[in-house]
Protein backbone atom coordinates (compact mmCIF):
# COMPACT_ATOMS: atom_id res chain seq x y z
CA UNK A 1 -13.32 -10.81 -0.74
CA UNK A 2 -13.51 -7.63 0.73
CA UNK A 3 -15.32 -5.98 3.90
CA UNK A 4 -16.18 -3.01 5.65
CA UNK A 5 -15.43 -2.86 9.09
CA UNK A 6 -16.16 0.37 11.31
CA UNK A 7 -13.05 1.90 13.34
CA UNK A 8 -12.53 5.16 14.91
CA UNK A 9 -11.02 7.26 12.37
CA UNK A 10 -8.28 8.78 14.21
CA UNK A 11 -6.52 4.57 14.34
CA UNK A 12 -5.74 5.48 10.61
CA UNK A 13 -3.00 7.94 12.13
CA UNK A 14 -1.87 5.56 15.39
CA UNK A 15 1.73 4.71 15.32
CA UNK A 16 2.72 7.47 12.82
CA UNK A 17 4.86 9.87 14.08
CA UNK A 18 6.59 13.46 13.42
CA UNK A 19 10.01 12.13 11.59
CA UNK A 20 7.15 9.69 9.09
CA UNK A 21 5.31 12.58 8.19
CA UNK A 22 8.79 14.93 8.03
CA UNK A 23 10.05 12.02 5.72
CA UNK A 24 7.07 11.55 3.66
CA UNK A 25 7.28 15.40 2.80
CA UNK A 26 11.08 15.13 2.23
CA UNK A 27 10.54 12.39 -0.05
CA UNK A 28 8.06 13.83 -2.14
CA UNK A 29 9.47 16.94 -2.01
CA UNK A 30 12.66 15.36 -3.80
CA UNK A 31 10.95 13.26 -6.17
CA UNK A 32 8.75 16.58 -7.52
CA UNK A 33 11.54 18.49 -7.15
CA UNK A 34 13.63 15.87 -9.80
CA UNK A 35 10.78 15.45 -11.78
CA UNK A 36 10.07 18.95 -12.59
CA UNK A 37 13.79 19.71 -13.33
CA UNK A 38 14.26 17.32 -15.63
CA UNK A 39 11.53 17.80 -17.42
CA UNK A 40 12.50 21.55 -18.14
CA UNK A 41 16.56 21.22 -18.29
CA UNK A 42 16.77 17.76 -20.49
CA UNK A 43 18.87 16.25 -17.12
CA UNK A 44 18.69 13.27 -16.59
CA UNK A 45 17.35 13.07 -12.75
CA UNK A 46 16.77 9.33 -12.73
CA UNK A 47 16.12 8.54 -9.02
CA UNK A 48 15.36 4.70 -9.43
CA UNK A 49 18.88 3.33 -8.19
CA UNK A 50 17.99 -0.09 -10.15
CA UNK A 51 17.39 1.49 -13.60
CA UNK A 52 20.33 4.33 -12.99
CA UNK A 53 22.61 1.19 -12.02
CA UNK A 54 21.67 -1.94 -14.16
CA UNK A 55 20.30 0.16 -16.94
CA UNK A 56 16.74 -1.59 -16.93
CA UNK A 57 13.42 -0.41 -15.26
CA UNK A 58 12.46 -1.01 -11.92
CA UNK A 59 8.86 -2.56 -11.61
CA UNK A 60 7.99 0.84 -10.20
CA UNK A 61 9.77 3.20 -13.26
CA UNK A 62 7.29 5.47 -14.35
CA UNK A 63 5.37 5.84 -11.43
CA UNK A 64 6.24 9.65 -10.60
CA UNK A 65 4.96 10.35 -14.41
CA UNK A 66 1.98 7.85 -13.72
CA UNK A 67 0.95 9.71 -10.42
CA UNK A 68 1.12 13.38 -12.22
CA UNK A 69 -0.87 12.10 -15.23
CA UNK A 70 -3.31 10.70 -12.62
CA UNK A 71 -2.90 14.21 -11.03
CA UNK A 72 -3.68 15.92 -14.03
CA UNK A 73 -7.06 13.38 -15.68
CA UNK A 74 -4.83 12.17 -18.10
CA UNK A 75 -5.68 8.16 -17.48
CA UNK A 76 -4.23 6.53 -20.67
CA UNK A 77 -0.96 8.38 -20.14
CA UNK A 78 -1.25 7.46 -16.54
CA UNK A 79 -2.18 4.05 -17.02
CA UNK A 80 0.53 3.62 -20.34
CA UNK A 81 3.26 4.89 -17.67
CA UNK A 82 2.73 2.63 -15.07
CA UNK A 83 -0.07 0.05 -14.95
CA UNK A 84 0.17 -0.92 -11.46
CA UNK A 85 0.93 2.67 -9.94
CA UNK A 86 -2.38 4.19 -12.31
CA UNK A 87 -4.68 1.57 -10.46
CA UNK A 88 -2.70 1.03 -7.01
CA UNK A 89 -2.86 5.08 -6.49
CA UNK A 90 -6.54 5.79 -6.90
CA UNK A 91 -7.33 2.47 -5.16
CA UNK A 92 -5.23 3.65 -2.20
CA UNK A 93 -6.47 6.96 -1.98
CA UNK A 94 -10.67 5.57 -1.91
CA UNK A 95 -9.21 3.28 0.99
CA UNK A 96 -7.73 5.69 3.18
CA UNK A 97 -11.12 8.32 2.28
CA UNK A 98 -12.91 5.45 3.22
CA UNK A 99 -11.39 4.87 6.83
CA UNK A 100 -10.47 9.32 7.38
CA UNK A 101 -13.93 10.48 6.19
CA UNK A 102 -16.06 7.81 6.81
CA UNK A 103 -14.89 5.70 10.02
CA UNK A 104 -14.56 2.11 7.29
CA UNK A 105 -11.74 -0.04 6.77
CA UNK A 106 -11.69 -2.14 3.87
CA UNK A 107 -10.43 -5.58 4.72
CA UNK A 108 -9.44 -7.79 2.34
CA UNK A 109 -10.40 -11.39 2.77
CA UNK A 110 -8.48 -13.49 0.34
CA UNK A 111 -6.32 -16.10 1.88
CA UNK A 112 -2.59 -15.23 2.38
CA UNK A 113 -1.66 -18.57 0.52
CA UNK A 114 -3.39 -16.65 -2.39
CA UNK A 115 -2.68 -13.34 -2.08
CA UNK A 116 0.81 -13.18 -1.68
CA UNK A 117 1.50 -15.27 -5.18
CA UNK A 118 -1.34 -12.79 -6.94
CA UNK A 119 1.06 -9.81 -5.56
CA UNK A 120 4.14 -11.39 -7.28
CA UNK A 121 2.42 -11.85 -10.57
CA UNK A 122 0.75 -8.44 -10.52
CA UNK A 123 4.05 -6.90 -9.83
CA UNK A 124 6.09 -9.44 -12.39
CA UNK A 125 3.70 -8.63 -15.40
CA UNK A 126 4.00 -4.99 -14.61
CA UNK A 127 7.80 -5.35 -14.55
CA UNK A 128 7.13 -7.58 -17.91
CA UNK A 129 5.10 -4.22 -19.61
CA UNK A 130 7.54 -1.65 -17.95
CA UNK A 131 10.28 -3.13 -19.72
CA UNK A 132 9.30 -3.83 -22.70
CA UNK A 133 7.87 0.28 -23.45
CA UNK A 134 11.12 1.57 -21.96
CA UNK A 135 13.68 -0.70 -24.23
């Protein structure tokens, strides 16, 4: 189900260039930067395009407050936010300390077949829960 394999540790960063890590620090940057001043001005600095547009949550919605709860050690509010983004985040960030610090990849070994419809129904029952605490 899953394995270890060892790489170098600099092939985590192969292929990413200047204008991915300029973007990845312009995105967060923006998403903080929304967060934080909506929280103190009562705005309403809804970034989610689906939720600001259709009026319902994205499967994602909540995932900014998720990841600063997570941020913080609060793991019910966290994981009451945003099921999938409280256990996707902290899984992510072992993985990638994993193959930086230690030279290990963690390869998954479940069948595509399989895998791909367990990825729609994690992120459809998410959606499911995400809707039904935001309406």
């Amino acid at each position: 189900m899953l394995r270890l394999e060892k790489v170098p540790r600099a092939s985590f960063f192969e292929g990413w260039t200047r204008g991915f890590f300029l973007g990845l620090l312009v995105y967060v940057t923006t998403v903080l930067t929304a967060y934080f001043i909506g929280t103190r001005t009562n705005l309403d600095m809804t970034l989610c395009a689906v939720n600001r547009f259709l009026g319902i949550p994205c499967p994602l919605c909540g995932g900014t407050a998720a990841s600063l709860s997570l941020a913080s050690g609060r793991l019910s509010d966290a994981f009451f936010s945003n099921p999938l983004v409280s256990l996707a985040l902290p899984i992510a960030g072992l993985w990638i300390l994993t193959w930086v610090c230690l030279g290990y990849r963690a390869a998954i070994t479940i069948p595509k077949p399989i895998l791909l419809p367990l990825g729609v129904l994690l992120i459809v029952a998410n959606w499911a829960y995400v809707i039904s605490t935001r309406q």
